[in-house]
C-alpha atoms as a PDB file:
ATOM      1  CA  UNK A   1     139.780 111.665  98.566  1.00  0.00           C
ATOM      2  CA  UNK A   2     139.836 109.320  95.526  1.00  0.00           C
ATOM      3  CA  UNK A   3     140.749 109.599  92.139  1.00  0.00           C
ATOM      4  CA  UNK A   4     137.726 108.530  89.362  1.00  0.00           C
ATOM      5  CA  UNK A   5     138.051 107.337  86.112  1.00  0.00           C
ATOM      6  CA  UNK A   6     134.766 107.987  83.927  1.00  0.00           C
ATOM      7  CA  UNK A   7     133.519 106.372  81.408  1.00  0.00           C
ATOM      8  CA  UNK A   8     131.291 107.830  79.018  1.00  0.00           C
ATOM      9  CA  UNK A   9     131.916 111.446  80.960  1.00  0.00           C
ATOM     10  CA  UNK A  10     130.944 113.271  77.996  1.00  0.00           C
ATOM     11  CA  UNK A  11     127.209 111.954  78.384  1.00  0.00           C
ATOM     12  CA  UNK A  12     124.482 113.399  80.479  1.00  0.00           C
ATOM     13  CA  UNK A  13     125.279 111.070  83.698  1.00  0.00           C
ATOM     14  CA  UNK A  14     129.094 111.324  82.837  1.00  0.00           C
ATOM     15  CA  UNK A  15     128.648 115.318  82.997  1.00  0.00           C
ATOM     16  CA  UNK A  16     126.823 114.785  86.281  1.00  0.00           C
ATOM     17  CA  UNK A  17     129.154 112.465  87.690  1.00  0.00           C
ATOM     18  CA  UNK A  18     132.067 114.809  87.157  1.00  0.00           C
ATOM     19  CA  UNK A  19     129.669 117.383  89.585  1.00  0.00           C
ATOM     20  CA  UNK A  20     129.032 114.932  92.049  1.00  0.00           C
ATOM     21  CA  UNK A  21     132.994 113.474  91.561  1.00  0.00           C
ATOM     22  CA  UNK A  22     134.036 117.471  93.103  1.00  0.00           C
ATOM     23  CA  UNK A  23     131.067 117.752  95.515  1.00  0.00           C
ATOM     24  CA  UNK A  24     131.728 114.834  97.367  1.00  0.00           C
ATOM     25  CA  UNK A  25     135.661 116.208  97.450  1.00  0.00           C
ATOM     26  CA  UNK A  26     137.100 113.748  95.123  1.00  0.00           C
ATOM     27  CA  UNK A  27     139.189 113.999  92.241  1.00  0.00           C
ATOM     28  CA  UNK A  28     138.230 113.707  88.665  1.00  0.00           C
ATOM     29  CA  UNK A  29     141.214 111.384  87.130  1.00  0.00           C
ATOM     30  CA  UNK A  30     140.099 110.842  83.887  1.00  0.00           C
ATOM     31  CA  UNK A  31     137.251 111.071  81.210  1.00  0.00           C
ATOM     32  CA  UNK A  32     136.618 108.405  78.496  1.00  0.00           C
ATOM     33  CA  UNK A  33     134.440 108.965  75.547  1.00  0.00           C
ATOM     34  CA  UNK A  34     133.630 106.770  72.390  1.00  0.00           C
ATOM     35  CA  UNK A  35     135.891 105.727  70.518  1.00  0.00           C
ATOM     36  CA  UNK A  36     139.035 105.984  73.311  1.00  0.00           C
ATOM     37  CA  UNK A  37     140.290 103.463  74.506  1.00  0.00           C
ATOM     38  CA  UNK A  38     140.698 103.132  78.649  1.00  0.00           C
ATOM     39  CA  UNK A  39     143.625 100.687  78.656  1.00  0.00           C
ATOM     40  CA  UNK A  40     146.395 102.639  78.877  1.00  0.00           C
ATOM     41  CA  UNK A  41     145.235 105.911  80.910  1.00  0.00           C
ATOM     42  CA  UNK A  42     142.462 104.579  83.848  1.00  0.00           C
ATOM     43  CA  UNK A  43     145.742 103.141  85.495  1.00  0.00           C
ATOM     44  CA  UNK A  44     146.409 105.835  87.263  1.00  0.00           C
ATOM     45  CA  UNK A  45     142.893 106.065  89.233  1.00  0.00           C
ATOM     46  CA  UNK A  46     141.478 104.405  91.767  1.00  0.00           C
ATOM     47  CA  UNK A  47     138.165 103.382  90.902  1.00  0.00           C
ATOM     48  CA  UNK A  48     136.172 103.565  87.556  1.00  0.00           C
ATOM     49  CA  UNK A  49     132.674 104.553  87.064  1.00  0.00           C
ATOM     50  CA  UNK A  50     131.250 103.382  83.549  1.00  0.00           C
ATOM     51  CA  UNK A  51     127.883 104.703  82.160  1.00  0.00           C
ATOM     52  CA  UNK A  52     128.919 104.384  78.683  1.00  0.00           C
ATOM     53  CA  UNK A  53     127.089 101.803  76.186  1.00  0.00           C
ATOM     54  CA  UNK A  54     127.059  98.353  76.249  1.00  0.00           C
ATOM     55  CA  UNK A  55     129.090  97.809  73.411  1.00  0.00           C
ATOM     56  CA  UNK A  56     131.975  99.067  75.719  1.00  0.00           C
ATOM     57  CA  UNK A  57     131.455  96.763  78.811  1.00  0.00           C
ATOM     58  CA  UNK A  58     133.952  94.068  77.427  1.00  0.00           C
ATOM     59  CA  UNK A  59     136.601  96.930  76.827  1.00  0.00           C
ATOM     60  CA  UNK A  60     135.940  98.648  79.666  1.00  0.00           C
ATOM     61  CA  UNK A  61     135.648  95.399  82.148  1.00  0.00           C
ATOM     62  CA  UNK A  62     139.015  94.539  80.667  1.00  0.00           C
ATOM     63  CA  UNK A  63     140.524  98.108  81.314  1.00  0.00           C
ATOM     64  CA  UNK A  64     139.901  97.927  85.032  1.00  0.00           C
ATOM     65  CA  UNK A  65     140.953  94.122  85.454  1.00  0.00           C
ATOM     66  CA  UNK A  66     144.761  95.054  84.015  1.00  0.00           C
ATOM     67  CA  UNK A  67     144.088  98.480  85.435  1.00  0.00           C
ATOM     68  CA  UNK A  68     143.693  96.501  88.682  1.00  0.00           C
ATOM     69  CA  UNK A  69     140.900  98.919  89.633  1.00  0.00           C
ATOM     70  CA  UNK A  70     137.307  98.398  91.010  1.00  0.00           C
ATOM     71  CA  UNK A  71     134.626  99.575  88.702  1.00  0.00           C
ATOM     72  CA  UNK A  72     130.811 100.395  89.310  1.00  0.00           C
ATOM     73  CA  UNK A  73     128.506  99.487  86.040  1.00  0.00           C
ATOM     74  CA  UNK A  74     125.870 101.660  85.990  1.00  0.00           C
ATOM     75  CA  UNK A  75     125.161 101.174  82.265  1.00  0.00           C
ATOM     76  CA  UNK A  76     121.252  99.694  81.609  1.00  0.00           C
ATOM     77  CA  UNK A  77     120.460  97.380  78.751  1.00  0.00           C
ATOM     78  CA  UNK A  78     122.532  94.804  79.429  1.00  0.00           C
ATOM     79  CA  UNK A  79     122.127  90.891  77.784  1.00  0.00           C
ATOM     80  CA  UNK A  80     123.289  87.580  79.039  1.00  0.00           C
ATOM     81  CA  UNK A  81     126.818  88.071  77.641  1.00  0.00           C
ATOM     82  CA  UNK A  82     127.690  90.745  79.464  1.00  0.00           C
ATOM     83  CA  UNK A  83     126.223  89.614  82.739  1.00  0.00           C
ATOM     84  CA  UNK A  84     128.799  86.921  81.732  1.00  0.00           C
ATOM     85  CA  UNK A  85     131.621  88.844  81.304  1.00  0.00           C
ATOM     86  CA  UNK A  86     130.779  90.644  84.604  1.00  0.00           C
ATOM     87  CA  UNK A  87     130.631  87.635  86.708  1.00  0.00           C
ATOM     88  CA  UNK A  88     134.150  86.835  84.982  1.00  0.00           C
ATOM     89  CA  UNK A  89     135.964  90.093  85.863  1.00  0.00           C
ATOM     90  CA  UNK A  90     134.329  89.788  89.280  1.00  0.00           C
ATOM     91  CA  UNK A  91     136.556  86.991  89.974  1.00  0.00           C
ATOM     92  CA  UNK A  92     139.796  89.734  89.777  1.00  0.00           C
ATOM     93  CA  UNK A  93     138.387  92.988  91.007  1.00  0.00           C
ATOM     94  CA  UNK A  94     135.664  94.226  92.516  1.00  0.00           C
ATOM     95  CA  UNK A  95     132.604  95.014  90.241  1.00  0.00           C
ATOM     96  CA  UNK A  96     129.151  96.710  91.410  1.00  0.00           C
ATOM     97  CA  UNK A  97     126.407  96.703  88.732  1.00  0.00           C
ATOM     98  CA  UNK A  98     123.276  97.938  89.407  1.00  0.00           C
ATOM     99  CA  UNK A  99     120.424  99.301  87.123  1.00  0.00           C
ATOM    100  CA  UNK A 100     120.024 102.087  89.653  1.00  0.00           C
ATOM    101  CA  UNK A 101     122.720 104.238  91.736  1.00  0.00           C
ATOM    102  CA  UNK A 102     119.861 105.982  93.582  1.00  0.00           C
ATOM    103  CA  UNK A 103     119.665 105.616  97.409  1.00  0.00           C
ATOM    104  CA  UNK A 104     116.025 106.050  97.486  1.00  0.00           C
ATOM    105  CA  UNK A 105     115.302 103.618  94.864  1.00  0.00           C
ATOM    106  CA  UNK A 106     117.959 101.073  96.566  1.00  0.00           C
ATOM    107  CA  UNK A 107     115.711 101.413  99.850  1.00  0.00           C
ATOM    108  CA  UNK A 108     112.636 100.836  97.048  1.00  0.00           C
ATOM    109  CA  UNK A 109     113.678  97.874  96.100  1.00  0.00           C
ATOM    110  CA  UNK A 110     114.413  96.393  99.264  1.00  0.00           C
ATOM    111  CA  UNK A 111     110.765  97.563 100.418  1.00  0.00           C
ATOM    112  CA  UNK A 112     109.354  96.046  97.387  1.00  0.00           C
ATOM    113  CA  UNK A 113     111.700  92.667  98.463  1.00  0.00           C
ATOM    114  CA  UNK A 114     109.845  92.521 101.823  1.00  0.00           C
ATOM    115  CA  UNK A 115     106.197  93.318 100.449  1.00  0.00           C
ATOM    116  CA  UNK A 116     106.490  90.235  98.002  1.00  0.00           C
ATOM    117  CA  UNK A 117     107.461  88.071 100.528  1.00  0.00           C
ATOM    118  CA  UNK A 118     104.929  88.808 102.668  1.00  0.00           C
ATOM    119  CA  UNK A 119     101.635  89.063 100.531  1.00  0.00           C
ATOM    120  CA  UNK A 120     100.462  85.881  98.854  1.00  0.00           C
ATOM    121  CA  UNK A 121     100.625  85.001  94.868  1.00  0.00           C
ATOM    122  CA  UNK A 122      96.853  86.412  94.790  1.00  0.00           C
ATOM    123  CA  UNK A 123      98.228  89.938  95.181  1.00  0.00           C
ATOM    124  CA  UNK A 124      99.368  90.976  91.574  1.00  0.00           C
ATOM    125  CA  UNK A 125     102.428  93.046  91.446  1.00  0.00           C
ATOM    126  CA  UNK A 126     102.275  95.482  88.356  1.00  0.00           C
ATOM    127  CA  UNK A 127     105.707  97.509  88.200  1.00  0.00           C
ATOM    128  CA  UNK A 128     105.082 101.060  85.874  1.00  0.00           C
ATOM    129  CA  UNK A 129     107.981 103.277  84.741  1.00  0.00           C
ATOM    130  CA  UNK A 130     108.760 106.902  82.552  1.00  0.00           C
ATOM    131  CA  UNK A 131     111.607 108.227  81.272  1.00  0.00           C
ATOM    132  CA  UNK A 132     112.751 110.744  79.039  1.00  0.00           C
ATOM    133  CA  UNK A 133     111.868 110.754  75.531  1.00  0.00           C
ATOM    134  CA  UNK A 134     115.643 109.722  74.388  1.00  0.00           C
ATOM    135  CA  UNK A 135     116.141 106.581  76.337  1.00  0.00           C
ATOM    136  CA  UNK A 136     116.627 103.811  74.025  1.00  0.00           C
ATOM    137  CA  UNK A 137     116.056 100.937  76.526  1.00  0.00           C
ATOM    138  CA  UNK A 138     112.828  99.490  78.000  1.00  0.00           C
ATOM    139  CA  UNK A 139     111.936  98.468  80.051  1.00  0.00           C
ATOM    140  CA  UNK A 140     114.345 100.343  82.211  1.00  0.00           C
ATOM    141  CA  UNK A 141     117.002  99.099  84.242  1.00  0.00           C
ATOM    142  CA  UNK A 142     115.014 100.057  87.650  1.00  0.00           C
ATOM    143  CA  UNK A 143     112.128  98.479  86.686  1.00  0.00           C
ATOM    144  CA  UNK A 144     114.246  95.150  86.157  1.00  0.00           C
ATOM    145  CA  UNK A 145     116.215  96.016  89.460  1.00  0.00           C
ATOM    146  CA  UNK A 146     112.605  96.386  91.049  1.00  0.00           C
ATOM    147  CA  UNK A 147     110.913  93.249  89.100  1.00  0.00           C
ATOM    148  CA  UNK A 148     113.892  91.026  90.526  1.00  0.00           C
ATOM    149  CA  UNK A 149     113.519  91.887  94.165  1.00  0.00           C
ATOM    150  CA  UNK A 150     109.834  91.583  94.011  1.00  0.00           C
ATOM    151  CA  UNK A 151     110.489  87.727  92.170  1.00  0.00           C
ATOM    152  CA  UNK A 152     113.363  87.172  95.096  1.00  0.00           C
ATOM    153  CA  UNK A 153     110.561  87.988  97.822  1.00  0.00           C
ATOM    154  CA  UNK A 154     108.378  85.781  95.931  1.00  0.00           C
ATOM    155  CA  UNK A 155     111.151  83.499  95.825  1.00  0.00           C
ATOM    156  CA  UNK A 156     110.300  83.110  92.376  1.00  0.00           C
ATOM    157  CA  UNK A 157     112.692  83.593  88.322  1.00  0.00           C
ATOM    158  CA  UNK A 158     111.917  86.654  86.933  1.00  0.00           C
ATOM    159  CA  UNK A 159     112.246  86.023  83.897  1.00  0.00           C
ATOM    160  CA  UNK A 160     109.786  82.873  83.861  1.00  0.00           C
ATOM    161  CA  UNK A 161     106.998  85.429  84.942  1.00  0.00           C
ATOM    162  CA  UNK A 162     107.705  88.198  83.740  1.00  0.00           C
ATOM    163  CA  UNK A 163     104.573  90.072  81.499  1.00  0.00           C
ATOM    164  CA  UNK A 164     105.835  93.221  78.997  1.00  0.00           C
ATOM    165  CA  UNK A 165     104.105  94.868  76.164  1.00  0.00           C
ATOM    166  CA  UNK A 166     100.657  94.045  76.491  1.00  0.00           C
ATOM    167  CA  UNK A 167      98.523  94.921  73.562  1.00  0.00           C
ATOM    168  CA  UNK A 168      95.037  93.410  71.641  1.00  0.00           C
ATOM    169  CA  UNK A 169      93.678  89.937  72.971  1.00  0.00           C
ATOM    170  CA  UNK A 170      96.408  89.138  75.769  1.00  0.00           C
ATOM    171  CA  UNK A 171      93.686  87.007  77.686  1.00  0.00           C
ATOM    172  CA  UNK A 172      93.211  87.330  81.207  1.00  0.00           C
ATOM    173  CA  UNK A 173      96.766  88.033  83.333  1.00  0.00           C
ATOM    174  CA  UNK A 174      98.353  84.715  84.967  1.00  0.00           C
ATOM    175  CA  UNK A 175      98.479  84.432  88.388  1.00  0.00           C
ATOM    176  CA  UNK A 176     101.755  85.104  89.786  1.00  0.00           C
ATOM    177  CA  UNK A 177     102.960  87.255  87.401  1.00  0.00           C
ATOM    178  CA  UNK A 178     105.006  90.174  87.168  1.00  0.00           C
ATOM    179  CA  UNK A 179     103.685  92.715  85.184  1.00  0.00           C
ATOM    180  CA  UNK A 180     105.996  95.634  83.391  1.00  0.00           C
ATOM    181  CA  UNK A 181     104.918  99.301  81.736  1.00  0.00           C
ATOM    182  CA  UNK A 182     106.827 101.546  80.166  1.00  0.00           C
ATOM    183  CA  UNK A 183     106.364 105.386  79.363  1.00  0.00           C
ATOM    184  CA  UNK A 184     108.081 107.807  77.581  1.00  0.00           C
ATOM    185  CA  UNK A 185     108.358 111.763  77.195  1.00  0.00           C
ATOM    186  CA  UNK A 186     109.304 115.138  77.980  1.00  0.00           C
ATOM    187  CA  UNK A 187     112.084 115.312  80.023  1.00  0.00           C
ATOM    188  CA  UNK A 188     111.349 112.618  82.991  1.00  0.00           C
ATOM    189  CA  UNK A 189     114.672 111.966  85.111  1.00  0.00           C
ATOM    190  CA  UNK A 190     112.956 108.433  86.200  1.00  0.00           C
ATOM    191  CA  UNK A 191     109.293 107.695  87.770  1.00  0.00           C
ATOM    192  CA  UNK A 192     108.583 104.177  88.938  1.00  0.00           C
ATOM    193  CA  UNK A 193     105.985 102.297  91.343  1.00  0.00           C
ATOM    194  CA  UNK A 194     105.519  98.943  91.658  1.00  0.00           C
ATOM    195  CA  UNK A 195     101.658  98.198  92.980  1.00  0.00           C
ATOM    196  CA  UNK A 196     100.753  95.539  95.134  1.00  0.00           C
ATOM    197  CA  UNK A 197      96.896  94.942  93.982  1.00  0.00           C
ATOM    198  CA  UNK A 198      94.570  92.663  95.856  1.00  0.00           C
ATOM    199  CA  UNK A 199      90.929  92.433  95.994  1.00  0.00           C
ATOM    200  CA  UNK A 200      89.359  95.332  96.867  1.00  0.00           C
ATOM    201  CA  UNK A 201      92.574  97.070  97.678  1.00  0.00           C
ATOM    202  CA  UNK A 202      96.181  98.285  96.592  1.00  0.00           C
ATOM    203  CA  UNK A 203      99.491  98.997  97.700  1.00  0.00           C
ATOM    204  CA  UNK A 204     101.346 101.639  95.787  1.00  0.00           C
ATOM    205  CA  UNK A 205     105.262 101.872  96.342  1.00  0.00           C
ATOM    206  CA  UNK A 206     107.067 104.678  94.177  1.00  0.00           C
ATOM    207  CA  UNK A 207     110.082 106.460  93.873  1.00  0.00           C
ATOM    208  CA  UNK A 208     110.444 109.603  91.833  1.00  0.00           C
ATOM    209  CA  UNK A 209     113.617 110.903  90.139  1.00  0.00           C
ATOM    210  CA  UNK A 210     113.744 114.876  90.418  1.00  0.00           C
ATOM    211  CA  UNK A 211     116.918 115.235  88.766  1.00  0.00           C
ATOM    212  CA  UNK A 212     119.595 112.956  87.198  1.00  0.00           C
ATOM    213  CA  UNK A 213     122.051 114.467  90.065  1.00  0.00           C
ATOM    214  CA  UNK A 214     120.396 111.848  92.373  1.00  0.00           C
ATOM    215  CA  UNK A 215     122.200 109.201  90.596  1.00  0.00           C
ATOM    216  CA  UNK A 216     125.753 110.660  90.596  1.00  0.00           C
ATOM    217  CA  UNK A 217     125.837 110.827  93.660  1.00  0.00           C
ATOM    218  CA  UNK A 218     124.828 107.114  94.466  1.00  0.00           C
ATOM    219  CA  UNK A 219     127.304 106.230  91.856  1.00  0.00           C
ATOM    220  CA  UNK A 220     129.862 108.607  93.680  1.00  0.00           C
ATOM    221  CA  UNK A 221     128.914 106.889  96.911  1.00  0.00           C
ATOM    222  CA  UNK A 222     129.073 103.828  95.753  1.00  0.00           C
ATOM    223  CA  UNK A 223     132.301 103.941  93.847  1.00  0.00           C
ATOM    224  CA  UNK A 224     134.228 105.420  97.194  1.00  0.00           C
ATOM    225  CA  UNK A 225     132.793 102.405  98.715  1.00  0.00           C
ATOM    226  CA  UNK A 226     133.936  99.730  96.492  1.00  0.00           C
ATOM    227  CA  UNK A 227     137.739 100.316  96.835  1.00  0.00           C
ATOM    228  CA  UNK A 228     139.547  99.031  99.256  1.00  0.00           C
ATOM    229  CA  UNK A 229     136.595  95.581  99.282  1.00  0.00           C
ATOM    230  CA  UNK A 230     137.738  92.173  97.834  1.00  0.00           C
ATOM    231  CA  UNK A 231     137.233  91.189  94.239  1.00  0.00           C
ATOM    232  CA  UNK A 232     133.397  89.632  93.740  1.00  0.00           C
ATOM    233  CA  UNK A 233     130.515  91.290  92.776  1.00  0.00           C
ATOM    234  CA  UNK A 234     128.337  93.600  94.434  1.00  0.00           C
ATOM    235  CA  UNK A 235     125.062  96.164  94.221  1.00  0.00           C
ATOM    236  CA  UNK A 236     124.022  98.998  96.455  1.00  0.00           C
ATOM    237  CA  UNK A 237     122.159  96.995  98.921  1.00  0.00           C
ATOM    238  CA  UNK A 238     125.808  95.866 100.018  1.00  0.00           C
ATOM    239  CA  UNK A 239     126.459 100.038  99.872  1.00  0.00           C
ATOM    240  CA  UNK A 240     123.821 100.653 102.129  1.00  0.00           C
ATOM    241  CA  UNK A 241     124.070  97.817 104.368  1.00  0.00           C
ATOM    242  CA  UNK A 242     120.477  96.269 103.232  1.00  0.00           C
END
């Protein structure tokens, strides 16, 4: 059994974590909401899940470092700076971030990895994703997850090929390219496929999100996992073995 800090447990995945916390036969330590501060109370955990907002990274990095506690990063919409920061704290504890917590979608990715690597630069890969009318980021943090292991099989930058928000006279798509579409409404835990198309054929690979449930319990898995490993940084491929 381990004791969890959460932060951000008064959100949707923070309400599902504290499920998946108890399921798994953990304890729920503490809760952290906006506006609190996690300094002075996370101490007494073992590990600390955050799914808060990126404004609260730095705070919440720094929380676990004094804390002396591994955290898993499971917030999407990240920037530069606070890939930064993470590769920083890394250095003192251990720190898994990942745009995904799913099991199924880490096995995705890995599958996508492999298919990349294997089909040549004439095979455009077109990566398609829908959430929930609320989410405020896009595209989403799968859908990067997915679009960097398909540029790592390519052995390829992502961000150098990359294609979003096509719309009027684009001209015809660039060869080599990694092509991203996003879609939102209803009430869509998370759909994505990433489609391998060649001439005259396609490869579809997809994952689809049922429930939000599915990634509590990653992050629960993950979490348990992370304490106990040396300080660096990790993702769920080193969860899973992959």
């Amino acid at each position: 059994m381990a004791r969890f800090a959460v932060l951000g447990h008064k959100g949707r995945m923070g309400r599902a974590l504290g499920v998946a916390i108890e399921e798994a036969g953990h304890e729920f330590c503490v809760g952290v909401d906006r506006g609190g501060d996690p300094a002075p109370i996370i101490g007494q955990c073992e590990v600390a899940v955050d799914f808060s907002a990126p404004s609260a990274l730095a705070a919440n990095l720094g929380a676990a470092q004094t804390a002396g506690i591994p955290i898993l990063i499971g917030t999407t919409g990240l920037e530069d700076a606070h890939f930064a920061a993470i590769e920083e704290a890394a250095a003192a504890i251990p720190v898994l971030q990942t745009g995904n917590t799913s099991l199924g979608v880490t096995l995705l990715a890995a599958l996508v990895r492999e298919a990349a690597a294997k089909l040549a630069a004439d095979w455009d890969i077109e990566i398609l994703e829908m959430h929930h009318r609320s989410k405020v980021d896009a595209p989403s943090g799968t859908a990067k997850l997915l679009g960097e292991a398909a540029a790592e099989g390519r052995g390829i930058e992502l961000a150098a090929h990359s294609e979003a928000g096509r719309d009027s006279a684009t001209g015809a798509r660039a060869q080599g390219a990694i092509g991203f579409a996003s879609l939102r409404g209803g009430t869509v835990a998370g759909d994505h496929s990433v489609i391998f198309a060649g001439d005259e054929e396609r490869i579809t690979l997809s994952h689809s999100a049922e429930d939000r449930m599915i990634f509590a319990r990653g992050a629960v898995k993950g979490a348990a996992w992370l304490i106990g490993q040396p300080a660096g940084r990790y993702t769920m491929n080193d969860v899973l073995g992959l």
